[in-house]
Protein backbone atom coordinates (compact mmCIF):
# COMPACT_ATOMS: atom_id res chain seq x y z
CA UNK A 1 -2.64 -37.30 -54.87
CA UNK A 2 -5.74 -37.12 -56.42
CA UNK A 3 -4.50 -34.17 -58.46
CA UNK A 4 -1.37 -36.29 -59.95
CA UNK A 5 -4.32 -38.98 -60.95
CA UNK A 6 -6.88 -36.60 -62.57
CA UNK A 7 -3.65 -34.81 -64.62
CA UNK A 8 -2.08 -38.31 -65.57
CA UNK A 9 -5.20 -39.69 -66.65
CA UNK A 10 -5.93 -36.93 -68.72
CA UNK A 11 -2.47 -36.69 -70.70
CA UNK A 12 -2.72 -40.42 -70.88
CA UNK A 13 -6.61 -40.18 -72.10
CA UNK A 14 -7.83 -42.30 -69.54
CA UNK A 15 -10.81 -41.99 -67.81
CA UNK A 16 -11.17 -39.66 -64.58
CA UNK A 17 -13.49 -41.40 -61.79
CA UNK A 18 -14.15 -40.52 -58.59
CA UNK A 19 -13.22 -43.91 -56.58
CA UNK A 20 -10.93 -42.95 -53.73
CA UNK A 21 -9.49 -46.49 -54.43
CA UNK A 22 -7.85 -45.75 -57.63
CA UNK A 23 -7.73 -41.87 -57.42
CA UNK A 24 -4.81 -43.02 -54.26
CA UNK A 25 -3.16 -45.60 -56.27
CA UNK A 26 0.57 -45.21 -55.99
CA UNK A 27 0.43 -42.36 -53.19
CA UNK A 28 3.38 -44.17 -50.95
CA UNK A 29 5.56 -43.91 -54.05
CA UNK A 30 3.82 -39.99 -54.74
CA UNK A 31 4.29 -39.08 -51.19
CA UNK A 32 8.00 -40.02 -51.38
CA UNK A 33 8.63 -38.65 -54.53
CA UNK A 34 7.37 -35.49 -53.09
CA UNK A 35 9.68 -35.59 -49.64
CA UNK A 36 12.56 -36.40 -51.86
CA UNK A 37 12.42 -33.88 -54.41
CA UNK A 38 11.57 -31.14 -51.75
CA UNK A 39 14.55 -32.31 -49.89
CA UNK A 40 16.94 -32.14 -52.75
CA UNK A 41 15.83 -29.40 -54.29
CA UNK A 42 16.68 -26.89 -52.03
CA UNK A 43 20.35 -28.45 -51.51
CA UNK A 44 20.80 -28.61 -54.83
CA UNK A 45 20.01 -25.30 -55.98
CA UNK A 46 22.54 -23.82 -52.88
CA UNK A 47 25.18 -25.78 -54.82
CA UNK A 48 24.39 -24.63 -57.98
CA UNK A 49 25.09 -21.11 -56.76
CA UNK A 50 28.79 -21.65 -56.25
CA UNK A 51 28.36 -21.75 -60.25
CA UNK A 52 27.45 -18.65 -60.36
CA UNK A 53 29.21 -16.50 -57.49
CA UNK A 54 32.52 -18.60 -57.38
CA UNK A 55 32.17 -19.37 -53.91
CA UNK A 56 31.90 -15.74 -52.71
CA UNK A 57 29.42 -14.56 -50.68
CA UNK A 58 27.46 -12.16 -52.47
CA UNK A 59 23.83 -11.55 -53.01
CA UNK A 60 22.30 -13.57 -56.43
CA UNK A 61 20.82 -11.56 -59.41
CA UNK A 62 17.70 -12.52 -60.61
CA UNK A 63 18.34 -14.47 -63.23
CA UNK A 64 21.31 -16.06 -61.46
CA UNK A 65 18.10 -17.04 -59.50
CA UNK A 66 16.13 -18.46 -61.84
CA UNK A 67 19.30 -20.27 -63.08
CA UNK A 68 20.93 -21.80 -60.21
CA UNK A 69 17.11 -23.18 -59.29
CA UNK A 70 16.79 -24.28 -63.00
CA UNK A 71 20.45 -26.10 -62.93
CA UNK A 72 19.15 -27.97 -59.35
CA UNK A 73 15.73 -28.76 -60.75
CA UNK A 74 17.82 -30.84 -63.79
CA UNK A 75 19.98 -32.72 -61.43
CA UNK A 76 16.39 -33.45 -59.17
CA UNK A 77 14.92 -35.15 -62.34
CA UNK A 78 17.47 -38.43 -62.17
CA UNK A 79 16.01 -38.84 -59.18
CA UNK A 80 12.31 -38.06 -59.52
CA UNK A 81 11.70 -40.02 -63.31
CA UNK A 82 12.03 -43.78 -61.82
CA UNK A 83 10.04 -43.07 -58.99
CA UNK A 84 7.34 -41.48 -61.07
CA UNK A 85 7.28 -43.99 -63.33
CA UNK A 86 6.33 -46.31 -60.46
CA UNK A 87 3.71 -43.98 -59.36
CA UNK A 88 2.00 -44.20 -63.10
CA UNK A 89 2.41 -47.65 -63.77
CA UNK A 90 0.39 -48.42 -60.00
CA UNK A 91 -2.27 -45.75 -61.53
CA UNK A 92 -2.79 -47.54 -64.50
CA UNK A 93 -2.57 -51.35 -63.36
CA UNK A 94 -3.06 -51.10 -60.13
CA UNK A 95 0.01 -53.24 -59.12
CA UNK A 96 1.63 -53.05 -55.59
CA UNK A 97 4.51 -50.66 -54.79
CA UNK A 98 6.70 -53.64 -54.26
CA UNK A 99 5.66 -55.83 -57.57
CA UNK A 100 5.14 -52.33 -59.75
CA UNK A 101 9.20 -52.23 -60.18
CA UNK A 102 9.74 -55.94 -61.24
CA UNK A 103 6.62 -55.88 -63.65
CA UNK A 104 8.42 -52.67 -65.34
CA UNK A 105 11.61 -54.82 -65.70
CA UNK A 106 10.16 -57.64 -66.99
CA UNK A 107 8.15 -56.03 -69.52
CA UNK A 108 10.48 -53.19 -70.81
CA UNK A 109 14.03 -54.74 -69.35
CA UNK A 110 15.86 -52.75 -66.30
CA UNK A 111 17.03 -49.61 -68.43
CA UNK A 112 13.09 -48.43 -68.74
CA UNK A 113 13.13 -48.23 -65.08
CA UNK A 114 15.83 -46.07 -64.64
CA UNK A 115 15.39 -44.52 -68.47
CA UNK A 116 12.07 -44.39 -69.84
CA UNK A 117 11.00 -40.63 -69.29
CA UNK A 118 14.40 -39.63 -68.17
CA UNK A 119 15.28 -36.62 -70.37
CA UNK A 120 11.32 -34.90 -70.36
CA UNK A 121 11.76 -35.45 -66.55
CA UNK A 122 15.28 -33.66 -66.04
CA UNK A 123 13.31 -30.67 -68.69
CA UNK A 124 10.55 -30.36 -66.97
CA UNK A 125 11.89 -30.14 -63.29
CA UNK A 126 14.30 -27.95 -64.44
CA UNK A 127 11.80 -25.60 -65.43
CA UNK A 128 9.93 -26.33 -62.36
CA UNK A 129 12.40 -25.26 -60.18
CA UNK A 130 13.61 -22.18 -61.49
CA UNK A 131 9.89 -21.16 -61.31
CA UNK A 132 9.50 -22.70 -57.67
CA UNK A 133 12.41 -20.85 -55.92
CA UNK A 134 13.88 -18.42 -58.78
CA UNK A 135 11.07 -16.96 -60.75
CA UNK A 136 8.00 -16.71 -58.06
CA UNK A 137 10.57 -15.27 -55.29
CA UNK A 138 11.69 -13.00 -58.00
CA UNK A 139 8.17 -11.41 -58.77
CA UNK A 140 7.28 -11.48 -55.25
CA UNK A 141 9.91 -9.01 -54.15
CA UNK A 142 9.63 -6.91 -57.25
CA UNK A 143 5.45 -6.46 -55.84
CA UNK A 144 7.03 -5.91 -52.81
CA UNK A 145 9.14 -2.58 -54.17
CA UNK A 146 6.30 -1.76 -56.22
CA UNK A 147 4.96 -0.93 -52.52
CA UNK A 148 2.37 -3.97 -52.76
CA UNK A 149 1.98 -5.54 -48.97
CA UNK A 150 3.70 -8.39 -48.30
CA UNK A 151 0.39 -10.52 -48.64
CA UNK A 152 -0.13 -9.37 -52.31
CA UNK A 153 3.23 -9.72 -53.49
CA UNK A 154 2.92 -13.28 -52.02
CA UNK A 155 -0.02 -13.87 -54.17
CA UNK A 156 1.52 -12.24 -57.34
CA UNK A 157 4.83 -14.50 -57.22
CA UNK A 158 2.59 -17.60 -56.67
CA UNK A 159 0.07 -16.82 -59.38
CA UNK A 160 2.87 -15.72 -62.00
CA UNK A 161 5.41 -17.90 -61.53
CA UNK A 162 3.13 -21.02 -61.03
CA UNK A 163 1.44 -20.32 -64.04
CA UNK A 164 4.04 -19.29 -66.01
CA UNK A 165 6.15 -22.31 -65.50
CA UNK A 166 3.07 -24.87 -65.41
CA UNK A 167 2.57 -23.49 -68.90
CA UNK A 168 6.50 -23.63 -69.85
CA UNK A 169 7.06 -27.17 -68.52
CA UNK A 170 3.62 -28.82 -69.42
CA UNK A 171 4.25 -30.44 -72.64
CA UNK A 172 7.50 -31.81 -71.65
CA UNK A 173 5.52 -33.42 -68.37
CA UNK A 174 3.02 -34.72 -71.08
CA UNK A 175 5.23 -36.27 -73.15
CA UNK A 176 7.15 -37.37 -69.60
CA UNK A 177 3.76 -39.13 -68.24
CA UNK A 178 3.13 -40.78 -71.85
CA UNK A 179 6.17 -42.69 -71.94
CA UNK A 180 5.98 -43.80 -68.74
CA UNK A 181 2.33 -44.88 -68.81
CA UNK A 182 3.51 -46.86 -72.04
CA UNK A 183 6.71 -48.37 -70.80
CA UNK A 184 6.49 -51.48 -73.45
CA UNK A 185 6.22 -49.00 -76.10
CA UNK A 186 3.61 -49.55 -78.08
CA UNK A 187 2.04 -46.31 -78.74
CA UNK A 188 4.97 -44.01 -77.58
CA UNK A 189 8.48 -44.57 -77.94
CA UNK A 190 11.00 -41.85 -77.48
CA UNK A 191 10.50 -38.16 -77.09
CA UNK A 192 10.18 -37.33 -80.76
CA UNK A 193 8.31 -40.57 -81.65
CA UNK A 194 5.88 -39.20 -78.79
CA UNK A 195 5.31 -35.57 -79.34
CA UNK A 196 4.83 -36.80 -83.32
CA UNK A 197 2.09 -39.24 -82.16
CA UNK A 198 0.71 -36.47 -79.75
CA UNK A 199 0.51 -34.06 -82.35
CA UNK A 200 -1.28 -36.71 -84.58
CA UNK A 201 -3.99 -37.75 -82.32
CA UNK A 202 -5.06 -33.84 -81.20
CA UNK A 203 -2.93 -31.23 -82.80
CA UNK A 204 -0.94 -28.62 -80.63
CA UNK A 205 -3.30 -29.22 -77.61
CA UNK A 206 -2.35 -32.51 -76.90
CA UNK A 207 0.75 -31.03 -75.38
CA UNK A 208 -1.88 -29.27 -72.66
CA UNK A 209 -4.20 -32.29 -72.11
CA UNK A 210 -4.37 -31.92 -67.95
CA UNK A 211 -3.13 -28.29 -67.95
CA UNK A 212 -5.57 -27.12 -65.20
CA UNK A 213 -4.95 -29.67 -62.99
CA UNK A 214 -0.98 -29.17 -63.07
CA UNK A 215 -1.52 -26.05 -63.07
CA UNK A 216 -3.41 -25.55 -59.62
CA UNK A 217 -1.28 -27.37 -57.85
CA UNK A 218 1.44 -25.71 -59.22
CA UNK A 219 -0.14 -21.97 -57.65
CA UNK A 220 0.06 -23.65 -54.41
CA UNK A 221 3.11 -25.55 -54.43
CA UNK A 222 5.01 -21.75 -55.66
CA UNK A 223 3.41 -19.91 -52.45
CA UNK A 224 4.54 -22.77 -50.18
CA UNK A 225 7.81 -22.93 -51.74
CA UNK A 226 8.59 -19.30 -51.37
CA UNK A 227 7.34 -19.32 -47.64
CA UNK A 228 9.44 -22.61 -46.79
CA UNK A 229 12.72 -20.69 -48.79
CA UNK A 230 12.13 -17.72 -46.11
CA UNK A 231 12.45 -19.84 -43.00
CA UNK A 232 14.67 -22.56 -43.82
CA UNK A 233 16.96 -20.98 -45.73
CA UNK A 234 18.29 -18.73 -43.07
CA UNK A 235 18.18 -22.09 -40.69
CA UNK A 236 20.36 -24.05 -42.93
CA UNK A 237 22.02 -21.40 -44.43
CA UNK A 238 23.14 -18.99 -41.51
CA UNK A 239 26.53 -17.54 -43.00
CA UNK A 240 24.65 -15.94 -45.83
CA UNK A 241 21.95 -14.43 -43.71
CA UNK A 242 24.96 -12.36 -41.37
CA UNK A 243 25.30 -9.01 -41.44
């Protein structure tokens, strides 16, 4: 939780601290954003393969991988952007989780709630997904056929694909995080209004302000993905698993 505060609060440019009192603000809200998403994700991304094989049971190419994670991860982000924006709006005011939701609908009107961030959130876990169970599995088994040990190729599909898609997804998270951390809109108003006013107050890199901070995470999160895909999936998903 810390983490989400120290990235926020850097796209946002707000100040980091090290009070355990505000770095947890809005970690009920986090911690069920997390379980949520986790819990959808997976589902989600089985269905989207149904796009791709017609219902037959066949073995996925890699980039029908990466896209039937990419095609769950967009569906995840209706979900994900209203509880986020709760999350922020705690981090930054340091409301309740109960009063945080009525504050945003008084200020901004009941559509910000469900709205503000929506599109940069549906981008950006898109992109997050097909790099949390398409792209990082994919790398680790092509280590694996290189001959790399099981270990390494763990390693390798956490490092690239967490990197890789922290990098490809960051500015739309940015742009995500300043909308909702401005929900009356007084700096930031919609996605072009904010990647114009980004691009005004830092150049290019204002797309990357928190980049490290996503971006660790994001190496973990890929290795625990991948190892939670290997044991579930043949748990939830026995019929694909038979010989």
């Amino acid at each position: 939780q810390w983490v989400f505060y120290c990235k926020n609060a850097s796209q946002q440019g707000l100040p980091l601290t090290m009070n355990p009192r505000i770095l947890y603000r809005g970690y009920t809200m986090s911690l069920t954003n997390m379980c949520v998403l986790s819990g959808l994700q997976f589902p989600l991304t089985a269905i989207a393969t149904g796009i791709f094989t017609g219902g037959k049971q066949r073995k996925l190419s890699d980039s029908e991988e990466i896209g039937s994670a990419f095609i769950g991860g967009v569906l995840s982000g209706f979900i994900c952007a209203p509880m986020e924006l709760v999350m922020i709006q705690q981090q930054r005011y340091g409301t309740s989780l109960f009063s945080t939701p009525s504050k945003i609908i008084g200020d901004a009107g009941i559509g910000a709630l469900f709205g503000r961030g929506l599109a940069m959130s549906c981008g950006r876990e898109g992109v997050f997904t097909a790099g949390m169970l398409g792209l990082g599995p994919t790398l680790r088994r092509q280590a694996e056929e290189a001959g790399y040990s099981k270990p390494q190729a763990a390693m390798a599909g956490a490092l690239g694909g967490g990197v890789i898609v922290a990098s490809l997804s960051h500015p739309m998270d940015t742009i995500k995080t300043c909308q909702q951390g401005d929900v009356t809109q007084k700096t930031y108003r919609g996605v072009v209004h904010a990647a114009q006013t980004l691009l005004k107050e830092s150049g290019p890199r204002a797309f990357f302000r928190g980049w490290a901070w996503r971006t660790g995470r994001m190496v973990f999160q890929c290795f625990l993905f991948d190892a939670c895909k290997n044991h579930l999936s043949p748990v939830f998903f026995p019929h694909h698993f038979r010989d």
